[in-house]
PDB file of N, CA and C in Angstrom:
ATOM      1  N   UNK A   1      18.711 -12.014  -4.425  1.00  0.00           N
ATOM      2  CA  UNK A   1      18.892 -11.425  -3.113  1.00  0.00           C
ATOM      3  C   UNK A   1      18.461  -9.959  -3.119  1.00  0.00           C
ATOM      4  N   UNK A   2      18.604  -9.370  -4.056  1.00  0.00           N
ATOM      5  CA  UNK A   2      18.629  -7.961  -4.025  1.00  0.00           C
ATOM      6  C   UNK A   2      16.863  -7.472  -4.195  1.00  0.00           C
ATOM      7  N   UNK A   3      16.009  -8.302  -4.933  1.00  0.00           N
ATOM      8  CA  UNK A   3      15.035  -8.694  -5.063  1.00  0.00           C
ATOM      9  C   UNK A   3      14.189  -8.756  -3.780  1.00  0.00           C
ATOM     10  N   UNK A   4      14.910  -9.711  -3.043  1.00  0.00           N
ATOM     11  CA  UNK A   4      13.958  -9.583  -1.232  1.00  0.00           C
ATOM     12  C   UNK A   4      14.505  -8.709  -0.630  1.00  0.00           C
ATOM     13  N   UNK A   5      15.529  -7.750  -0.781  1.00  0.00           N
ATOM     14  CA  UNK A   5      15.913  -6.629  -0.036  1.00  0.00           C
ATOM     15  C   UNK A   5      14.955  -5.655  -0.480  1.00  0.00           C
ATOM     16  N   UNK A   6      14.705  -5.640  -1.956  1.00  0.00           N
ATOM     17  CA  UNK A   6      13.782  -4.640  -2.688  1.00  0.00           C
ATOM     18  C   UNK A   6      12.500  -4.819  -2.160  1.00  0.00           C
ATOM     19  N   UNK A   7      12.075  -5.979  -1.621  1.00  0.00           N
ATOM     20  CA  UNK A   7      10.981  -6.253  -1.219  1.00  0.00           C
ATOM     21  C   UNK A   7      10.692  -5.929   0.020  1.00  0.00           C
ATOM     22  N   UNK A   8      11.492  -5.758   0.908  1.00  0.00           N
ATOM     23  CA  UNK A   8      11.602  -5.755   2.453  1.00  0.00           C
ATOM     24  C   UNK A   8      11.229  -4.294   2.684  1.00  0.00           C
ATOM     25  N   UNK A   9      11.246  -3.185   1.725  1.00  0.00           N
ATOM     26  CA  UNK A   9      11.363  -1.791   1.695  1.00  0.00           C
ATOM     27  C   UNK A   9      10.094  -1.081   1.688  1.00  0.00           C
ATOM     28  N   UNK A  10       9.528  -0.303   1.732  1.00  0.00           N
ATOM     29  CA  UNK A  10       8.211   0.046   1.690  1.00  0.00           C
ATOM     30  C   UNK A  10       8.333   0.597   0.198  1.00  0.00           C
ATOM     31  N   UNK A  11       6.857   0.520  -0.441  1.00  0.00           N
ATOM     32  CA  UNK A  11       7.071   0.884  -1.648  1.00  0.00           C
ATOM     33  C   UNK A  11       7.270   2.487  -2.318  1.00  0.00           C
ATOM     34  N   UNK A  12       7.111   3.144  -1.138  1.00  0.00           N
ATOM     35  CA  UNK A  12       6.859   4.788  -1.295  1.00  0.00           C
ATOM     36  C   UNK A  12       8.410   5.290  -0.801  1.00  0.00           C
ATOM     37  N   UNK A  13       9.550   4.369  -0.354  1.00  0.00           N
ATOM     38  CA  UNK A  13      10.852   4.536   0.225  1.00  0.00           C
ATOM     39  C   UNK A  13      11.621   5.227  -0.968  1.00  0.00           C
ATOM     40  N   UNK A  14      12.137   6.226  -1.068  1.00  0.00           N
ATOM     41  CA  UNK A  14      13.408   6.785  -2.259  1.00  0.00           C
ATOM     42  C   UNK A  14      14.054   5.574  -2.826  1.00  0.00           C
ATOM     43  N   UNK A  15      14.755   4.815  -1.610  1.00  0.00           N
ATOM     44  CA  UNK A  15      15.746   4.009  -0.904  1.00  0.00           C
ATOM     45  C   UNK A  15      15.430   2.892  -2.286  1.00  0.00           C
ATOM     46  N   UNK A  16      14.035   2.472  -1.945  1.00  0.00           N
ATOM     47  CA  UNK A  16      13.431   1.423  -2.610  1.00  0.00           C
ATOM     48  C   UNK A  16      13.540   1.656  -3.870  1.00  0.00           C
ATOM     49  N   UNK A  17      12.583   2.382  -3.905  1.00  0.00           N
ATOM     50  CA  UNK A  17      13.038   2.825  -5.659  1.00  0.00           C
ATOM     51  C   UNK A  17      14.176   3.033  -6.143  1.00  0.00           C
ATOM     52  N   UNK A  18      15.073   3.670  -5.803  1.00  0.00           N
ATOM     53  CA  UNK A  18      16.068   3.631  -6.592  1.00  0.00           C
ATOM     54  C   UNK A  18      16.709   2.109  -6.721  1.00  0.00           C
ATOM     55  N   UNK A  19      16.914   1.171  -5.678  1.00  0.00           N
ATOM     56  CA  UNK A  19      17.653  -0.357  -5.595  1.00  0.00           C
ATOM     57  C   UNK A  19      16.232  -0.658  -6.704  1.00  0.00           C
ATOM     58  N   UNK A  20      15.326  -0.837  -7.119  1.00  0.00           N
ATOM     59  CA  UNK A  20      14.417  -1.187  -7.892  1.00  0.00           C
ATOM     60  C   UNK A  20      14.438  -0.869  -9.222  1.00  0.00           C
ATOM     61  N   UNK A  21      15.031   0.729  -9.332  1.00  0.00           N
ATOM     62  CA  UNK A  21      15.222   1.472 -10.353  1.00  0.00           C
ATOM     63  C   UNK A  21      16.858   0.307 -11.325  1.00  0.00           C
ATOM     64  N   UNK A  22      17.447   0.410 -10.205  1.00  0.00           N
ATOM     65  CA  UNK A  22      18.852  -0.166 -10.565  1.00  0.00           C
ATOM     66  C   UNK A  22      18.610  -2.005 -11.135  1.00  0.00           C
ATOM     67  N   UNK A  23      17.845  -2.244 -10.184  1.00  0.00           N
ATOM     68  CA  UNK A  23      17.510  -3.869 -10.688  1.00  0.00           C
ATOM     69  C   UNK A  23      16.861  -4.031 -12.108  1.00  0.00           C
ATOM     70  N   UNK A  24      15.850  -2.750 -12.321  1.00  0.00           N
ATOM     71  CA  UNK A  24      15.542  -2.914 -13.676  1.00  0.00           C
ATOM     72  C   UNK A  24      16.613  -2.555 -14.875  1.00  0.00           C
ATOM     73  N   UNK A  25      17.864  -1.687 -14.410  1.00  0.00           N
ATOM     74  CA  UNK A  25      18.798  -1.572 -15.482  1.00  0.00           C
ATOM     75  C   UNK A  25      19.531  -3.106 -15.645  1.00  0.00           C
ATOM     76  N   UNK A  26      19.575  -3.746 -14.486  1.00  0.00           N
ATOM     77  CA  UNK A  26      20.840  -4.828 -14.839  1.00  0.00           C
ATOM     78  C   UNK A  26      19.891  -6.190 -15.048  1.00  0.00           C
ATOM     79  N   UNK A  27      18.748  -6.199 -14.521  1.00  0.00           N
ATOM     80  CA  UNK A  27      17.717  -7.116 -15.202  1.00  0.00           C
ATOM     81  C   UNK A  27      16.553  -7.000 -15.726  1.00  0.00           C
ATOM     82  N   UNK A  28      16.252  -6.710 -16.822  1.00  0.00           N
ATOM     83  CA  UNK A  28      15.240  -5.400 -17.182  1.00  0.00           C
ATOM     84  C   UNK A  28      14.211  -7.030 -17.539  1.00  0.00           C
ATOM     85  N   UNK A  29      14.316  -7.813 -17.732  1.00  0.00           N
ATOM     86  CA  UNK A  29      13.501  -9.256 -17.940  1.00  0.00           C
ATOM     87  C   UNK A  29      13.155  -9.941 -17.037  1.00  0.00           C
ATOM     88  N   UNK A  30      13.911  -9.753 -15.686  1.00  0.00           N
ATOM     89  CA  UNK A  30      13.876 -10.845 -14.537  1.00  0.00           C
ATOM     90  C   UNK A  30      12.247 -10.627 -14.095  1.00  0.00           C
ATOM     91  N   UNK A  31      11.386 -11.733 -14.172  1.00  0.00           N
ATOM     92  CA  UNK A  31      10.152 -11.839 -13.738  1.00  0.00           C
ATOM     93  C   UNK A  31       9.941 -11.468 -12.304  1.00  0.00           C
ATOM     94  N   UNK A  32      10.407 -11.653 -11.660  1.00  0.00           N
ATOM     95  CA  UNK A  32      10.722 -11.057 -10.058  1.00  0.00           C
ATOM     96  C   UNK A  32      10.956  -9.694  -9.948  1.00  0.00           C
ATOM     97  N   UNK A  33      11.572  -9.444 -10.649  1.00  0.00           N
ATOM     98  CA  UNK A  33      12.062  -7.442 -10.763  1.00  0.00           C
ATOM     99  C   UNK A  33      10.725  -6.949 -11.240  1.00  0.00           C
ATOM    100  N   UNK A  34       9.539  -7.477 -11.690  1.00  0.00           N
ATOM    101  CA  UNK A  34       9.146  -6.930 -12.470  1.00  0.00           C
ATOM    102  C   UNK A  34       7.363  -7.097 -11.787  1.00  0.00           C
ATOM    103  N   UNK A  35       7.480  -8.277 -11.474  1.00  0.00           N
ATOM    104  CA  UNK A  35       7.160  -8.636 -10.369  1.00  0.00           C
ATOM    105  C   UNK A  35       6.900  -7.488  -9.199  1.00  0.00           C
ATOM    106  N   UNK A  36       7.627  -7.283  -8.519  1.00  0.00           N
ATOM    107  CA  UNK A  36       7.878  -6.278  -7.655  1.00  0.00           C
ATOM    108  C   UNK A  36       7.452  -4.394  -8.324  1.00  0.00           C
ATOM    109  N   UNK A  37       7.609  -4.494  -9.501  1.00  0.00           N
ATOM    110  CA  UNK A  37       7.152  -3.278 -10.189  1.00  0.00           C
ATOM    111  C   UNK A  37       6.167  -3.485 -10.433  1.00  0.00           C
ATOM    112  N   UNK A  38       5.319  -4.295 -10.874  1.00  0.00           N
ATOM    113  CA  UNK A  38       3.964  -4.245 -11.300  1.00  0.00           C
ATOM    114  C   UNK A  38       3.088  -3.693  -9.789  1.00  0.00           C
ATOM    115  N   UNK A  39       3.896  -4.189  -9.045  1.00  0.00           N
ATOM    116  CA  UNK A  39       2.957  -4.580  -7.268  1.00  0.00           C
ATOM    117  C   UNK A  39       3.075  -3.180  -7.091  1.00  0.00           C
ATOM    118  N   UNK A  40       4.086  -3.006  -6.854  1.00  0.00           N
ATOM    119  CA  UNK A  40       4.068  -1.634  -6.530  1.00  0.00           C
ATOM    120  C   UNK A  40       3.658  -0.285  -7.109  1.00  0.00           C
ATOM    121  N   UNK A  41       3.402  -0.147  -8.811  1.00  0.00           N
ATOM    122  CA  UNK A  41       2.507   0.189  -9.604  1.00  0.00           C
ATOM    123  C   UNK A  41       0.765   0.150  -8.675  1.00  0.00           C
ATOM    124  N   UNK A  42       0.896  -1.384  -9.064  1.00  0.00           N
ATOM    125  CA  UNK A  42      -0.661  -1.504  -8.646  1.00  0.00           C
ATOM    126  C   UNK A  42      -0.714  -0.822  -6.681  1.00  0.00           C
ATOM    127  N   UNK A  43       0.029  -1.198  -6.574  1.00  0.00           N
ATOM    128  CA  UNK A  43      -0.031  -0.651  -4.989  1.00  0.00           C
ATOM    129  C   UNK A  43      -0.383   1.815  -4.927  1.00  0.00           C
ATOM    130  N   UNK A  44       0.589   1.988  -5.659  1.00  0.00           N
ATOM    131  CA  UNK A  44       0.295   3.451  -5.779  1.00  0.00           C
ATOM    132  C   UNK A  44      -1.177   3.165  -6.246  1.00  0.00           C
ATOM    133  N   UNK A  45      -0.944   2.869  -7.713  1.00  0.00           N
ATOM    134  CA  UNK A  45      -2.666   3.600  -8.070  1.00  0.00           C
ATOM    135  C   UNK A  45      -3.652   3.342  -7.243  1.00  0.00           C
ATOM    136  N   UNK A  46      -3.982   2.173  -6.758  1.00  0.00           N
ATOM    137  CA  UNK A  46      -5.193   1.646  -5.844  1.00  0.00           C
ATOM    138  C   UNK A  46      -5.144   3.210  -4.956  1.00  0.00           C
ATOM    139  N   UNK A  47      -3.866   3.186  -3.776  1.00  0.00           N
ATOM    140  CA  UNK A  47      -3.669   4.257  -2.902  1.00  0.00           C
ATOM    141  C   UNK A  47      -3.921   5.566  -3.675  1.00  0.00           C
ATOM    142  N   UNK A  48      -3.798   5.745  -4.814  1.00  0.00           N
ATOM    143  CA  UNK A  48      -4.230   7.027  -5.204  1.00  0.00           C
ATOM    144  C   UNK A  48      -6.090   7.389  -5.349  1.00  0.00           C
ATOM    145  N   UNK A  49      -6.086   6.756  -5.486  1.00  0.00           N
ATOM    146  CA  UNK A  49      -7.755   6.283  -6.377  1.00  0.00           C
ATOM    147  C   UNK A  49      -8.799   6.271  -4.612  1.00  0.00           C
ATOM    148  N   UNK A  50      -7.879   5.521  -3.824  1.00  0.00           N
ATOM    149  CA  UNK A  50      -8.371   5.655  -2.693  1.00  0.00           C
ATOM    150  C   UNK A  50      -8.700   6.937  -1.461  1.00  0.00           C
ATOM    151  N   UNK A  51      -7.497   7.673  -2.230  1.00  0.00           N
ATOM    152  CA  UNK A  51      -6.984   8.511  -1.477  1.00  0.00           C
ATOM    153  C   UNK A  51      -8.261   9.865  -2.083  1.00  0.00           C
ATOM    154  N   UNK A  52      -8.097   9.647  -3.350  1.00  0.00           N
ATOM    155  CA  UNK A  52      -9.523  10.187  -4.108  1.00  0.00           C
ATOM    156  C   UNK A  52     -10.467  10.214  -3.685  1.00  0.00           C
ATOM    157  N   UNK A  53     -11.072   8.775  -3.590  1.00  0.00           N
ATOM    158  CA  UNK A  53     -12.316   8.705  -3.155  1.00  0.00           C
ATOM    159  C   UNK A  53     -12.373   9.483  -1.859  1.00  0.00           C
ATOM    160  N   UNK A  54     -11.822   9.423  -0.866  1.00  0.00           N
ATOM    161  CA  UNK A  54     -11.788   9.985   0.466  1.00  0.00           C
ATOM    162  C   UNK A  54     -11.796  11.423   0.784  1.00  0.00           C
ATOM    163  N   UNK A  55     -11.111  11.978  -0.291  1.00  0.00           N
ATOM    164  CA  UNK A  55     -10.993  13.809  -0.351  1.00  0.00           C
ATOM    165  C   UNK A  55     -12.335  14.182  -0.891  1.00  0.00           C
ATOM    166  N   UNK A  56     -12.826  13.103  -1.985  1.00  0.00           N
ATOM    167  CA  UNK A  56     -14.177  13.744  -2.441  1.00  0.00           C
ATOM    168  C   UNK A  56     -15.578  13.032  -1.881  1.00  0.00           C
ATOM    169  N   UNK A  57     -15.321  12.723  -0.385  1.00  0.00           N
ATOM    170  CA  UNK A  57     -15.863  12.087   0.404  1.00  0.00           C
ATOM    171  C   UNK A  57     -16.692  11.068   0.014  1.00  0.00           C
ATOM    172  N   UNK A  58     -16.643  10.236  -0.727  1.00  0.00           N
ATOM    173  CA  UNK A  58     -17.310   9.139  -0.749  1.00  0.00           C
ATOM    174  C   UNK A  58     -16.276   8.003   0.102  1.00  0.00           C
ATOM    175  N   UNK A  59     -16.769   7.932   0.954  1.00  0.00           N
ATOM    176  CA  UNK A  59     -15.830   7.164   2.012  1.00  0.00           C
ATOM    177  C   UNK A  59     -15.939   5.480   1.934  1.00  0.00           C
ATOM    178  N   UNK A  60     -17.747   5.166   1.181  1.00  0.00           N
ATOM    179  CA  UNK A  60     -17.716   4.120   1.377  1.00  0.00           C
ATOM    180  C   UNK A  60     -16.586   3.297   0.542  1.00  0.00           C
ATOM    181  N   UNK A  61     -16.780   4.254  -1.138  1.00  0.00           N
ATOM    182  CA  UNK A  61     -15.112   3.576  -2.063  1.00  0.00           C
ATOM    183  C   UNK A  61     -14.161   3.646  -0.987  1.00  0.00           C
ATOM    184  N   UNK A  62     -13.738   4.576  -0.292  1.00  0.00           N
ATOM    185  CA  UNK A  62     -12.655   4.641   0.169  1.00  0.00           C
ATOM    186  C   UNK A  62     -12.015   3.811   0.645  1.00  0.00           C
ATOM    187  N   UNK A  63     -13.376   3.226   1.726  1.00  0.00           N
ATOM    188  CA  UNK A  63     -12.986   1.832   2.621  1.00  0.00           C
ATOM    189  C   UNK A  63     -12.764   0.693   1.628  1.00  0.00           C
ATOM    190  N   UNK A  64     -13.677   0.104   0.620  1.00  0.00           N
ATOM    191  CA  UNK A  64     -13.341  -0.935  -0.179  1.00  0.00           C
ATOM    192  C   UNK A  64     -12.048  -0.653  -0.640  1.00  0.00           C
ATOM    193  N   UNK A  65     -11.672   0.468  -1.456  1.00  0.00           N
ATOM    194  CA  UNK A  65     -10.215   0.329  -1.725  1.00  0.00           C
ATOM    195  C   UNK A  65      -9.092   0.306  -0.565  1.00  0.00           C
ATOM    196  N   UNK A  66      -8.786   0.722   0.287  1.00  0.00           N
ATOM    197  CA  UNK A  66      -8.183   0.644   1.330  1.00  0.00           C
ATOM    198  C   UNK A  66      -8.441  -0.930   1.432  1.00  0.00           C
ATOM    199  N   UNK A  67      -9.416  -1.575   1.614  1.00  0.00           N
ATOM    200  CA  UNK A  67      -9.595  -2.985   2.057  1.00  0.00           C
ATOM    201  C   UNK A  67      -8.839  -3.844   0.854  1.00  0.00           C
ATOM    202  N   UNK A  68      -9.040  -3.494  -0.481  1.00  0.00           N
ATOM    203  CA  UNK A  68      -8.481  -3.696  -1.217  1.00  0.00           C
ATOM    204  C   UNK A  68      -7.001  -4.056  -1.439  1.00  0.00           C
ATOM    205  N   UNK A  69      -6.432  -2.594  -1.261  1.00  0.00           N
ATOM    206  CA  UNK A  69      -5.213  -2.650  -1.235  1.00  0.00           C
ATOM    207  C   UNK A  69      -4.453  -3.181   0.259  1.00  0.00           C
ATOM    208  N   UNK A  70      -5.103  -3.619   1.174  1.00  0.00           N
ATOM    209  CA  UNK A  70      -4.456  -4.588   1.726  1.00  0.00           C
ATOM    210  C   UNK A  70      -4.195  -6.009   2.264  1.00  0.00           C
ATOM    211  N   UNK A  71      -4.505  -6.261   0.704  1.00  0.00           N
ATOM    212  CA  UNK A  71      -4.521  -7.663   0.123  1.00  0.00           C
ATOM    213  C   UNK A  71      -3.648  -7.657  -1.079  1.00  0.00           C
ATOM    214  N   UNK A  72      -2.881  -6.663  -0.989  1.00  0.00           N
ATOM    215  CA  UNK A  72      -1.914  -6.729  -2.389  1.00  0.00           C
ATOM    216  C   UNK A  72      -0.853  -7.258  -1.884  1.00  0.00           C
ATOM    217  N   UNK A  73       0.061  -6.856  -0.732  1.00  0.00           N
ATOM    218  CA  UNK A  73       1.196  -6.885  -0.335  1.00  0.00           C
ATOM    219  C   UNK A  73       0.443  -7.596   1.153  1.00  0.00           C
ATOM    220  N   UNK A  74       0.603  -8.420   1.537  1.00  0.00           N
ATOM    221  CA  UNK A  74      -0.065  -8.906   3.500  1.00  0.00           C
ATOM    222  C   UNK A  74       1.283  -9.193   4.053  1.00  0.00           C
ATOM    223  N   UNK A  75       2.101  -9.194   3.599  1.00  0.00           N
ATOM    224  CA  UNK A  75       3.687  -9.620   4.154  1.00  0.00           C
ATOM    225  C   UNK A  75       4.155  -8.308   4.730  1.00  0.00           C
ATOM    226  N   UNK A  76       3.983  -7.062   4.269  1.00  0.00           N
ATOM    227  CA  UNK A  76       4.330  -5.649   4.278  1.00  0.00           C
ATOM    228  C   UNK A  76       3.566  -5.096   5.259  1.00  0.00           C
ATOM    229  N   UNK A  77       4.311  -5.214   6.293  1.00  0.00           N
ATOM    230  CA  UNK A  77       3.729  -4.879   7.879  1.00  0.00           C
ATOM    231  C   UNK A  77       3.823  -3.283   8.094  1.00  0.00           C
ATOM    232  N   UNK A  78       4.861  -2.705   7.314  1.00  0.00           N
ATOM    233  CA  UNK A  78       4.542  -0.790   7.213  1.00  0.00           C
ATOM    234  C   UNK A  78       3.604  -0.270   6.647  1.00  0.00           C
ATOM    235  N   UNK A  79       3.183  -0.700   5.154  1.00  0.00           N
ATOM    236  CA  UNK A  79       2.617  -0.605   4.260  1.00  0.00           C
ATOM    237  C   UNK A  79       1.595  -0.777   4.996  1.00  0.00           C
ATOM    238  N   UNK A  80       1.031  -1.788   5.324  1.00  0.00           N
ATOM    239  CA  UNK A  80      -0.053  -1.987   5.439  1.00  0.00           C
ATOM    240  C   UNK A  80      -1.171  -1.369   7.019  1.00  0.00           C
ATOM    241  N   UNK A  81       0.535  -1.205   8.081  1.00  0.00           N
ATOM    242  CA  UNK A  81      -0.026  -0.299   9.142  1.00  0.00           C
ATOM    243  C   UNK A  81      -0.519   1.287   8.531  1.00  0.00           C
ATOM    244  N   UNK A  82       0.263   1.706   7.380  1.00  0.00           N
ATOM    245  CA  UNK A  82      -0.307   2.926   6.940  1.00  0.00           C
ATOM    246  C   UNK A  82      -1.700   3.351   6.834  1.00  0.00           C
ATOM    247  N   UNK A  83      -1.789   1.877   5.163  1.00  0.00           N
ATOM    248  CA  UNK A  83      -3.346   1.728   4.975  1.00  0.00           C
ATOM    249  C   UNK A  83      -3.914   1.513   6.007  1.00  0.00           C
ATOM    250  N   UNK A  84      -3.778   0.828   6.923  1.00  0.00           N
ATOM    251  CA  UNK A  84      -5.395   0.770   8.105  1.00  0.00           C
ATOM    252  C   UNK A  84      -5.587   1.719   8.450  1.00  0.00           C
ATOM    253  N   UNK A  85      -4.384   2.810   9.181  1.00  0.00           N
ATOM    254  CA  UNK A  85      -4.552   4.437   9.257  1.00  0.00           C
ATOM    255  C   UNK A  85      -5.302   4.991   8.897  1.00  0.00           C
ATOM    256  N   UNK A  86      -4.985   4.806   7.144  1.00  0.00           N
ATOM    257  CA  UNK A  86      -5.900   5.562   6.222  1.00  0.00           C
ATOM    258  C   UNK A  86      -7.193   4.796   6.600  1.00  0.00           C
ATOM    259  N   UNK A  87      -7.399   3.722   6.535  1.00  0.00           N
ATOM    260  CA  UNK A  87      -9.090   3.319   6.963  1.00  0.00           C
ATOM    261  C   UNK A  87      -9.612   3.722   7.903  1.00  0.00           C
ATOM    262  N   UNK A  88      -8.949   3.981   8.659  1.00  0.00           N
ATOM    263  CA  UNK A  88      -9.532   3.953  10.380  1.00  0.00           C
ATOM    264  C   UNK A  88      -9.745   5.344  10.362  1.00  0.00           C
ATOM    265  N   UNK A  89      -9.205   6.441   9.678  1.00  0.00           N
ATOM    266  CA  UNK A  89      -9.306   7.394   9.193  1.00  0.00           C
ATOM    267  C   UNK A  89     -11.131   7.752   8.076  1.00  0.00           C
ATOM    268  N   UNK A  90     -11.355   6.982   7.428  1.00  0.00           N
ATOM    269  CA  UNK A  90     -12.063   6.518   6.885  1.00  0.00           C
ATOM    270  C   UNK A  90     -13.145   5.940   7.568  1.00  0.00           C
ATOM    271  N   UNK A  91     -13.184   5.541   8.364  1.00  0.00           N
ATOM    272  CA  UNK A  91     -14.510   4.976   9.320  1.00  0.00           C
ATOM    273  C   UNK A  91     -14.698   5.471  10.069  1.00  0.00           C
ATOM    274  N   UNK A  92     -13.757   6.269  10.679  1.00  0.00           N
ATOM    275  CA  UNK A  92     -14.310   7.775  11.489  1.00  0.00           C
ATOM    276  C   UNK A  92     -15.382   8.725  11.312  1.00  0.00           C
ATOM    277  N   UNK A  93     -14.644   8.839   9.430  1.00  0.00           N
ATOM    278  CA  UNK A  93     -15.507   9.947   8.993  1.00  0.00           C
ATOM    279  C   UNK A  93     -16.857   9.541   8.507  1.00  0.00           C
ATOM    280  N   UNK A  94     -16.990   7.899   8.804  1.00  0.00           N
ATOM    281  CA  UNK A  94     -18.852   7.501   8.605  1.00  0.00           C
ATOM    282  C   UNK A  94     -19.305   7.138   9.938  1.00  0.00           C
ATOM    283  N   UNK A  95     -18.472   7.988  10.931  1.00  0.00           N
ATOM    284  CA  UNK A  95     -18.888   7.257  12.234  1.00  0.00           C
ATOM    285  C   UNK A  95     -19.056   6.083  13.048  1.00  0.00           C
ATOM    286  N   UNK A  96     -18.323   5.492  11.846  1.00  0.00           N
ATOM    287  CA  UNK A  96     -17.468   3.721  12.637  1.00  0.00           C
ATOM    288  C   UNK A  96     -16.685   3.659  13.698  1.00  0.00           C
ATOM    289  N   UNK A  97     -16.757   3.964  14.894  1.00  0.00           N
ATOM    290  CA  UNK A  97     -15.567   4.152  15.696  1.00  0.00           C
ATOM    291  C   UNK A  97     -15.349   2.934  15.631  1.00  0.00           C
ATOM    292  N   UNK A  98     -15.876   1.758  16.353  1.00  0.00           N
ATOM    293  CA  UNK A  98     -16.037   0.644  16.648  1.00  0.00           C
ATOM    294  C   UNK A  98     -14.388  -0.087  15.623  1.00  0.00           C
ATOM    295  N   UNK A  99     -14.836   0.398  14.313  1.00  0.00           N
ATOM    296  CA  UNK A  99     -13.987  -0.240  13.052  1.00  0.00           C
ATOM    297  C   UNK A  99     -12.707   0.719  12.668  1.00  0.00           C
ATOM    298  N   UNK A 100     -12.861   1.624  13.567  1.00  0.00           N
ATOM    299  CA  UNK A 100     -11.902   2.352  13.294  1.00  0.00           C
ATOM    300  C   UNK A 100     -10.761   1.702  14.383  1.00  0.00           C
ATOM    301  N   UNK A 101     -11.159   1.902  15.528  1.00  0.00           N
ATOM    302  CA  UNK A 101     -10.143   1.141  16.849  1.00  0.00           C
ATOM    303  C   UNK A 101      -9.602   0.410  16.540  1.00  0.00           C
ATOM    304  N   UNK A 102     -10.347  -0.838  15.701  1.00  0.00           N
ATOM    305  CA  UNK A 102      -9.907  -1.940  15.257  1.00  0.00           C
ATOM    306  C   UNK A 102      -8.909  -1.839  14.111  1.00  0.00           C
ATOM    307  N   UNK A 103      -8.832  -0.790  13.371  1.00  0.00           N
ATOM    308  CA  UNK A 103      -7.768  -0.851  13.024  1.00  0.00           C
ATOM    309  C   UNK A 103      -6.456   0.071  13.157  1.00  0.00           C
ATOM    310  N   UNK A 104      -6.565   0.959  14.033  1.00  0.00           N
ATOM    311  CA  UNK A 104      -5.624   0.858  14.680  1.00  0.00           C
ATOM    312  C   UNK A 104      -5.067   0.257  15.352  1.00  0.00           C
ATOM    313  N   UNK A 105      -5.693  -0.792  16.251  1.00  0.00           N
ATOM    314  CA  UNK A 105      -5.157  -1.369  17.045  1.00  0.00           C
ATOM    315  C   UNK A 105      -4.192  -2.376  16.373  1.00  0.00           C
ATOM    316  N   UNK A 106      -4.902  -3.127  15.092  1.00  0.00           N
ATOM    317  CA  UNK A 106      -3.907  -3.956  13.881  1.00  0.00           C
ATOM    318  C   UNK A 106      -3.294  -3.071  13.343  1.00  0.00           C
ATOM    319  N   UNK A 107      -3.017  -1.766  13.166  1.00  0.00           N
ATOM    320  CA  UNK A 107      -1.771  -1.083  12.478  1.00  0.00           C
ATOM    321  C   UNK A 107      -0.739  -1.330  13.600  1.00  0.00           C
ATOM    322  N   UNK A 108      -0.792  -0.955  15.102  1.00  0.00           N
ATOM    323  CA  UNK A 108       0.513  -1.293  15.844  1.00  0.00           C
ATOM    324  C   UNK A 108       1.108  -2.524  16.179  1.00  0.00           C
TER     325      UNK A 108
END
């Protein structure tokens, strides 16, 4: 149970982490706990790496990773309104409006 509460949370939440932090003290083996840490691992770095590419304007990485990373988590309707942000953000700056709308309009 505590597992789909951990899950329900966005992964960048204090909140989250710490109930995540705590699940790994009292089940430091449970494949599900861990589970959920790997994702969310892989979920930062992608977003970091992405977030990279974008400051040092190569936008086209930017967009693949952004596209990327939202196919990690598709259940995670915050998470993933963020990332399109960040894309739509991202297709702006290659003059995509067209693809940018579009994802805003799927972030709300």
């Amino acid at each position: 149970m505590a597992v789909l509460y951990c899950r329900a949370l966005h992964c960048h939440d204090k909140q989250a982490f710490e109930v995540l932090q705590q699940l790994l003290r009292v089940a430091p083996t449970s494949v599900d706990v861990l589970d959920v840490k790997r994702l969310w691992e892989l979920m930062e770095d992608v977003d970091l790496v992405a977030y990279d590419a974008f400051t040092r304007g190569n936008y086209n990485k930017a967009v693949l990773l952004f596209t990327k990373t939202l196919t990690l988590d598709e259940n995670h309707r915050a998470y993933n309104a963020s990332v399109l942000g960040s894309r739509a953000t991202t297709y702006m700056a290659l003059e995509q409006y067209d693809k940018a709308v579009q994802d805003c309009n799927a972030a709300s």
